[in-house]
N, C-alpha and C. Protein backbone atom coordinates (compact mmCIF):
# COMPACT_ATOMS: atom_id res chain seq x y z
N UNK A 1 -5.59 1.40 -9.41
CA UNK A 1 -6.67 1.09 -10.31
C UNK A 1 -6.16 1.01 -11.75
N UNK A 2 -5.40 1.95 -12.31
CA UNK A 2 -4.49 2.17 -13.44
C UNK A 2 -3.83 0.63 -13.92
N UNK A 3 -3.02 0.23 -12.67
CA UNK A 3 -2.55 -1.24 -13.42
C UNK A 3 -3.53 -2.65 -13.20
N UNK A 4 -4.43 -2.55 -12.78
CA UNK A 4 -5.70 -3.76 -12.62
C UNK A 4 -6.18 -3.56 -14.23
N UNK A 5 -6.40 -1.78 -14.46
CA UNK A 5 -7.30 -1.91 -15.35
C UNK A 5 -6.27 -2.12 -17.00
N UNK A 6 -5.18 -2.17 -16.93
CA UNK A 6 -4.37 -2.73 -17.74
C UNK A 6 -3.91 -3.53 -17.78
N UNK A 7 -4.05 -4.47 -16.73
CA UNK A 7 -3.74 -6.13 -17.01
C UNK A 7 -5.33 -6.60 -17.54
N UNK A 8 -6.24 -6.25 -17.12
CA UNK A 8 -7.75 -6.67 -17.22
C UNK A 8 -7.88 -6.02 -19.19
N UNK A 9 -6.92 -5.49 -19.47
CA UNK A 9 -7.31 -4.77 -21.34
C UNK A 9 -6.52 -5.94 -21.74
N UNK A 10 -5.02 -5.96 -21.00
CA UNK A 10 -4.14 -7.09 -21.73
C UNK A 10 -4.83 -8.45 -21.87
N UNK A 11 -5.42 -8.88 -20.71
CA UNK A 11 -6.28 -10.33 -20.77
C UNK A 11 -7.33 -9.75 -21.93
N UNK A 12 -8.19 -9.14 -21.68
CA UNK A 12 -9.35 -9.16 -22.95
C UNK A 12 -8.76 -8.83 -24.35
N UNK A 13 -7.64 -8.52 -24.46
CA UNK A 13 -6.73 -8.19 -26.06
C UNK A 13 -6.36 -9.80 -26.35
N UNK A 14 -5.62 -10.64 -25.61
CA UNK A 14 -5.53 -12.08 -25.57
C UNK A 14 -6.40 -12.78 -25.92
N UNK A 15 -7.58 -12.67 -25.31
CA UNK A 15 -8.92 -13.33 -25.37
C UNK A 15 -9.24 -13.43 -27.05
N UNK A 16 -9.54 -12.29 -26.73
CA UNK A 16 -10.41 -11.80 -28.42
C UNK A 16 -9.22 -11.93 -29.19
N UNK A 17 -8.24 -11.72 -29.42
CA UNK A 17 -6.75 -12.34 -30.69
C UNK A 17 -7.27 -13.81 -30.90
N UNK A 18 -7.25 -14.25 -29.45
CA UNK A 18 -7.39 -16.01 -30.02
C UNK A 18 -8.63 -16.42 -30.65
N UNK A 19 -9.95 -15.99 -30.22
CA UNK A 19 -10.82 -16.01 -30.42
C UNK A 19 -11.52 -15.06 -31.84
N UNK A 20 -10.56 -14.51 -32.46
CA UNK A 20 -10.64 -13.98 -33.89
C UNK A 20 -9.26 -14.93 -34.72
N UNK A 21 -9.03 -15.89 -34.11
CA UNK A 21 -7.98 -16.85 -34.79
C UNK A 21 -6.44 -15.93 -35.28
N UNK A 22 -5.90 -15.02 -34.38
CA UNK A 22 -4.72 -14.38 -34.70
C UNK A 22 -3.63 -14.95 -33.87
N UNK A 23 -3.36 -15.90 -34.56
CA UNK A 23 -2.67 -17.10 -33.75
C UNK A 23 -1.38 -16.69 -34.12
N UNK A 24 -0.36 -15.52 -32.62
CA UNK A 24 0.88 -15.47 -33.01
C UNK A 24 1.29 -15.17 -31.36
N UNK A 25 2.35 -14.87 -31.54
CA UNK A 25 2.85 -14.59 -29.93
C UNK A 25 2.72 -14.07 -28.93
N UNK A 26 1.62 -12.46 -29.89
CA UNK A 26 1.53 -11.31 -28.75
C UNK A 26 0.52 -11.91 -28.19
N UNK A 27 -0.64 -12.61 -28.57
CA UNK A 27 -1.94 -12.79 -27.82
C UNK A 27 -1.68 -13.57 -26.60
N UNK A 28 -0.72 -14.53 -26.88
CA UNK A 28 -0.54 -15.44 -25.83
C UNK A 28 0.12 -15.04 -24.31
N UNK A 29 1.15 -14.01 -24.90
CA UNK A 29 1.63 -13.43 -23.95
C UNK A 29 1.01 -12.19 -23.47
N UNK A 30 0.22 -11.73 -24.05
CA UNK A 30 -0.95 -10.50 -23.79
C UNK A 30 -1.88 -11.37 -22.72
N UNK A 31 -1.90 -12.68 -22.69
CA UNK A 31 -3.24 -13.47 -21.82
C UNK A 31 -2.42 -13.51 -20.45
N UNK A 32 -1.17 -14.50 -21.04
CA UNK A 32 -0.20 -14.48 -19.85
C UNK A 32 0.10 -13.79 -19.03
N UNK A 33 0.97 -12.32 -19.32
CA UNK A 33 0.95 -10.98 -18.72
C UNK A 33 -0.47 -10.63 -17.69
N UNK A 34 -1.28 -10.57 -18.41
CA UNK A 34 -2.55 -9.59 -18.16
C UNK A 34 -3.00 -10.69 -16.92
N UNK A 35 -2.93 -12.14 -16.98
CA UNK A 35 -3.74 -12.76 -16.12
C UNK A 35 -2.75 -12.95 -14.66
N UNK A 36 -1.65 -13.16 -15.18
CA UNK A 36 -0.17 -12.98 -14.17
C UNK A 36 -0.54 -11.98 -13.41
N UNK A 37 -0.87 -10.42 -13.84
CA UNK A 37 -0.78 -9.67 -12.96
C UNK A 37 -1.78 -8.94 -12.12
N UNK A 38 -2.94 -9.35 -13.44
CA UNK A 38 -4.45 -9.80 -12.31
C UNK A 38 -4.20 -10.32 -10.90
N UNK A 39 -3.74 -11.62 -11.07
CA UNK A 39 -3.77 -12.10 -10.03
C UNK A 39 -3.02 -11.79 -9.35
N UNK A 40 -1.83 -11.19 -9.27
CA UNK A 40 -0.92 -10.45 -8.13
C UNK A 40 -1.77 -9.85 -7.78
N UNK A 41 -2.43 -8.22 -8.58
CA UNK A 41 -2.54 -7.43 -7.67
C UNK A 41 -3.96 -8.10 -7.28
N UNK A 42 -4.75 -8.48 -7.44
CA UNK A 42 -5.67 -9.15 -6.58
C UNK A 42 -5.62 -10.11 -5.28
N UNK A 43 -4.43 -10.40 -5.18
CA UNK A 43 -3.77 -11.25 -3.92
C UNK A 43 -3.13 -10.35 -3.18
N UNK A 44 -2.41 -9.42 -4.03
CA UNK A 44 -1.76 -8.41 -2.75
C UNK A 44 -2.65 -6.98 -2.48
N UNK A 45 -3.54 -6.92 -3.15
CA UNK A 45 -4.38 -5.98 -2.32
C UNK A 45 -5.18 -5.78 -1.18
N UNK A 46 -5.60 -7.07 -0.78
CA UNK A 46 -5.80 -7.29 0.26
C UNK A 46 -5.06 -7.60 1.68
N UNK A 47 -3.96 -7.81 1.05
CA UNK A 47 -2.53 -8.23 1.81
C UNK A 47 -2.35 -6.85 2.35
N UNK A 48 -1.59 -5.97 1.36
CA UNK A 48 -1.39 -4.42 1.51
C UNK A 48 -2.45 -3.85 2.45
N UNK A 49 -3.49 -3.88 2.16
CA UNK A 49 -4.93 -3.18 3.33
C UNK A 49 -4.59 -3.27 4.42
N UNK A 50 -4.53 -5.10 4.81
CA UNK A 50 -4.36 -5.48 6.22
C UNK A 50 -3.05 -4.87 6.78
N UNK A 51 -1.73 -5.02 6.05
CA UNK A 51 -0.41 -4.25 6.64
C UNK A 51 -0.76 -2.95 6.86
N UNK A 52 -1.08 -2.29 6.43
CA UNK A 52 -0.97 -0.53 6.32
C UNK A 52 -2.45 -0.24 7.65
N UNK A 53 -3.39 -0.97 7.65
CA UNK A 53 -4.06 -1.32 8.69
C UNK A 53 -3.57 -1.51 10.18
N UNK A 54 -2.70 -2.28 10.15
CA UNK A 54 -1.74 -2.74 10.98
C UNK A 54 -1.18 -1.96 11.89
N UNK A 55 -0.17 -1.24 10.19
CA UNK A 55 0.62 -0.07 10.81
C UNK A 55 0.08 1.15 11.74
N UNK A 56 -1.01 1.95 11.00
CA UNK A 56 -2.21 2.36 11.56
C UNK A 56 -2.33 2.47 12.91
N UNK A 57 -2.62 1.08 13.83
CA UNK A 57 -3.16 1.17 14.78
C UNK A 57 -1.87 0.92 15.71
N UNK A 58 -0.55 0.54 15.04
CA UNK A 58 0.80 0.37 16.23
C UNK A 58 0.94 1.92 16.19
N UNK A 59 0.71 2.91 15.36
CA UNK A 59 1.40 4.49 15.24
C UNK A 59 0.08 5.01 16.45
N UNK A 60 -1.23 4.39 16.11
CA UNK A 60 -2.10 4.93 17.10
C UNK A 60 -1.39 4.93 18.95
N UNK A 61 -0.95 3.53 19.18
CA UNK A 61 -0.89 3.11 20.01
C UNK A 61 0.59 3.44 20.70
N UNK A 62 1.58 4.10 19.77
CA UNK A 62 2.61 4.45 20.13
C UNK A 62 2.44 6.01 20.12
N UNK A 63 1.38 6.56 19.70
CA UNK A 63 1.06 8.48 19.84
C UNK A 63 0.40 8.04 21.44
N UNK A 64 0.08 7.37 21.54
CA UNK A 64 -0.34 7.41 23.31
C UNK A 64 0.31 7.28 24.07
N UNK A 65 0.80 6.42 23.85
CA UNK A 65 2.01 6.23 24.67
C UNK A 65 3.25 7.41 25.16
N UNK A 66 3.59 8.27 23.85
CA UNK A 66 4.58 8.75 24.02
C UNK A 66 3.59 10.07 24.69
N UNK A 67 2.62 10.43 24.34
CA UNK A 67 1.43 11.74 24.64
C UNK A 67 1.53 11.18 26.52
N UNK A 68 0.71 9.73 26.78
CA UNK A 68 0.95 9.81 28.47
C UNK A 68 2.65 9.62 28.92
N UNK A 69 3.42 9.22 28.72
CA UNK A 69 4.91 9.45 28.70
C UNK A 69 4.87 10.61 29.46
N UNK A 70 4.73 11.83 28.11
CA UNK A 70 4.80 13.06 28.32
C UNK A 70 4.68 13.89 29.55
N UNK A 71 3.01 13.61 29.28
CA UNK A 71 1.91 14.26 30.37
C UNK A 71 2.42 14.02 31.68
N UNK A 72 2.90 12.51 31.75
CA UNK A 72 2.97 12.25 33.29
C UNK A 72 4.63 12.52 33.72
N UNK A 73 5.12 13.11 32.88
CA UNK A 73 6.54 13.44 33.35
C UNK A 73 7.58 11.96 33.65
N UNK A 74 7.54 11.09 32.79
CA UNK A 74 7.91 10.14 32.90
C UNK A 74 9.23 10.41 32.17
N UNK A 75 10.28 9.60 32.90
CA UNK A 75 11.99 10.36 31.90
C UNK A 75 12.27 9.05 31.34
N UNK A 76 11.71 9.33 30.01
CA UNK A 76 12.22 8.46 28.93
C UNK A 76 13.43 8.76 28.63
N UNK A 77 13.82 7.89 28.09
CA UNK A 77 15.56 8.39 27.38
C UNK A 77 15.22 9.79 25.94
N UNK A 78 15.76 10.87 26.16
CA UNK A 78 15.37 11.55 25.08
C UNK A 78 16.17 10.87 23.70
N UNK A 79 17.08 10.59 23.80
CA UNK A 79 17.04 9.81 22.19
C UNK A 79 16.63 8.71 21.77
N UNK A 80 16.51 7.78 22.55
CA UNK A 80 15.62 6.81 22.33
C UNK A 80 13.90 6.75 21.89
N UNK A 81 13.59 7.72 22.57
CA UNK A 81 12.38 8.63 22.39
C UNK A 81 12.32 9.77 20.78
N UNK A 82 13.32 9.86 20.63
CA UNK A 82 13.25 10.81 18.96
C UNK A 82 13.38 9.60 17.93
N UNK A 83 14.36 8.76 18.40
CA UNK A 83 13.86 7.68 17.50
C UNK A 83 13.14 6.84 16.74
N UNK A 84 12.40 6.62 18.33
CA UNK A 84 11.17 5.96 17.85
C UNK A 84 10.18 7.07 17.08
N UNK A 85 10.47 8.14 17.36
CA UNK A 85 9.45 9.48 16.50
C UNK A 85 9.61 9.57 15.21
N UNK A 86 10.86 9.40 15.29
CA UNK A 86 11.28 9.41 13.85
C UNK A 86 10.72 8.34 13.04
N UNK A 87 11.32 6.93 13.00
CA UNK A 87 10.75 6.33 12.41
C UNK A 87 9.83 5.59 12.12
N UNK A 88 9.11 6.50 13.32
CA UNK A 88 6.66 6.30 12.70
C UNK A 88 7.24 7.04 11.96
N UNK A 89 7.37 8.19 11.95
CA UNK A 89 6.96 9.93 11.23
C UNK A 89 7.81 9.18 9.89
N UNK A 90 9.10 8.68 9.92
CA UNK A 90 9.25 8.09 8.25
C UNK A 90 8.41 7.10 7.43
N UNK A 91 7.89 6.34 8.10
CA UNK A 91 6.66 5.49 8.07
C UNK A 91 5.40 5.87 7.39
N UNK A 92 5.31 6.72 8.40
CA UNK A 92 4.12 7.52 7.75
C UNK A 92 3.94 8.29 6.85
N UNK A 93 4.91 9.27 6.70
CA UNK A 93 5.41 9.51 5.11
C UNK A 93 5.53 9.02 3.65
N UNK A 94 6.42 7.70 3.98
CA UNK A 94 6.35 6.26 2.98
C UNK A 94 4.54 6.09 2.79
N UNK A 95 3.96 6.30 3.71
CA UNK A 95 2.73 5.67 3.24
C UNK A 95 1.89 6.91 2.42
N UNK A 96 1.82 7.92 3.28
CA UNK A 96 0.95 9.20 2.47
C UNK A 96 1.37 9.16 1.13
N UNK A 97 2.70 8.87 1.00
CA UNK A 97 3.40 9.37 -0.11
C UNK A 97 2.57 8.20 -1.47
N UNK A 98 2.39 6.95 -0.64
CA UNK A 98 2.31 6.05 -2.02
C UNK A 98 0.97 6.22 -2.38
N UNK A 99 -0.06 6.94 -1.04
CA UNK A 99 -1.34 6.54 -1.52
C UNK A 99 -1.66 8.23 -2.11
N UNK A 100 -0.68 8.91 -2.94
CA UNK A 100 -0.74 9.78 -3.75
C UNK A 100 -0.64 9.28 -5.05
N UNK A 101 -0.18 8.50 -5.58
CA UNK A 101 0.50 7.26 -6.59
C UNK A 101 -0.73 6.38 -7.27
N UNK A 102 -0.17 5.63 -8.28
CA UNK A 102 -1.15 4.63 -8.86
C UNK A 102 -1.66 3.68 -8.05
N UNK A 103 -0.39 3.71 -6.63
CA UNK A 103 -1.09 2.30 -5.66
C UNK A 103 -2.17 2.59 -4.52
N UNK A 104 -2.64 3.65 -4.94
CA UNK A 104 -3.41 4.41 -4.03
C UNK A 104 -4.84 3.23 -3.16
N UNK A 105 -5.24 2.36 -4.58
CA UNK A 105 -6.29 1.40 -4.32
C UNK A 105 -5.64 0.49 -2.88
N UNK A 106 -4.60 0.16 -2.72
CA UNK A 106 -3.98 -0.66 -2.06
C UNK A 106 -3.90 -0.31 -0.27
N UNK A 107 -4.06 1.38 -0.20
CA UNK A 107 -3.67 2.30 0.89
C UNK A 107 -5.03 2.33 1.30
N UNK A 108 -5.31 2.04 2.65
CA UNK A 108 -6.82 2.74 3.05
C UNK A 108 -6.43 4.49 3.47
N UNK A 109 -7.99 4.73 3.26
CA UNK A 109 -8.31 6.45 3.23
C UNK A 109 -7.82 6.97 4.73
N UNK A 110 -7.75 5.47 5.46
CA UNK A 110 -7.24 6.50 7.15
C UNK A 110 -6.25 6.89 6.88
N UNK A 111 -5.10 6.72 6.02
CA UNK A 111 -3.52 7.29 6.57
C UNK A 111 -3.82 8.73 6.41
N UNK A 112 -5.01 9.26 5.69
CA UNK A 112 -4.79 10.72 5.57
C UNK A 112 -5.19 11.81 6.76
N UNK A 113 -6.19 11.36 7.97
CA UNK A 113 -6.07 11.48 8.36
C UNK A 113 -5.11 11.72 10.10
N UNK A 114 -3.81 10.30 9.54
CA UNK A 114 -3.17 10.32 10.67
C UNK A 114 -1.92 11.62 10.58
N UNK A 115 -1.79 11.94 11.71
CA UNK A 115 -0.57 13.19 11.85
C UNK A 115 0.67 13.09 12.19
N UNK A 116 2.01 13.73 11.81
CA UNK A 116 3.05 13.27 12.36
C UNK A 116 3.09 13.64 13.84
N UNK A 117 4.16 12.82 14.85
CA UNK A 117 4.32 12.93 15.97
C UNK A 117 5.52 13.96 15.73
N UNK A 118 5.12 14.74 16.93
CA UNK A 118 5.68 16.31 16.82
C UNK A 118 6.44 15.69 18.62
């Protein structure tokens, strides 16, 4: 929210410079900047949702998997099997971690509920 709402000051600082006739470099590039990165993060926020969404429901679908694995005494390869544990559980980390951060808008509220695979 932090950098939307500072590209959205940089565009309205641009605006109003030109529009009070302070015709010099910063305004232009204050419009430039501010509208440049408007529109990123407005294109990749929705982008970001859907990935981390994504991710979400493959970590859902791989905690079942490895949970009936388990249950049914099925002989997975044990390292092949920590592997794949591992890197959800780094995954998932990377994500808790960012939606502690300024990019928090970008992260939906489920990752906090999801748990590492033990």
């Amino acid at each position: 929210m932090i950098i939307i709402t500072i590209c959205i000051i940089l565009l309205l600082f641009g605006i109003i410079s030109v529009k009070r006739k302070w015709y010099d470099a910063i305004p232009f590039f204050s419009i430039a900047f501010g509208g440049i990165g408007l529109a990123i993060c407005l294109i990749l926020l929705p982008a970001n949702r859907y990935r981390v969404l994504g991710q979400i429901a493959q970590y859902n679908a791989t905690k079942e998997t490895i949970c009936n694995a388990r249950a049914k005494g099925i002989n997975i390869e044990n390292a092949a099997l920590q592997l794949k544990i591992i890197e959800i559980n780094r995954e998932l980390a990377n994500v808790k971690y960012y939606n502690t951060t300024i990019f928090k808008l970008w992260i939906p509220n489920e990752v906090d509920d999801l748990e590492f695979i033990k």
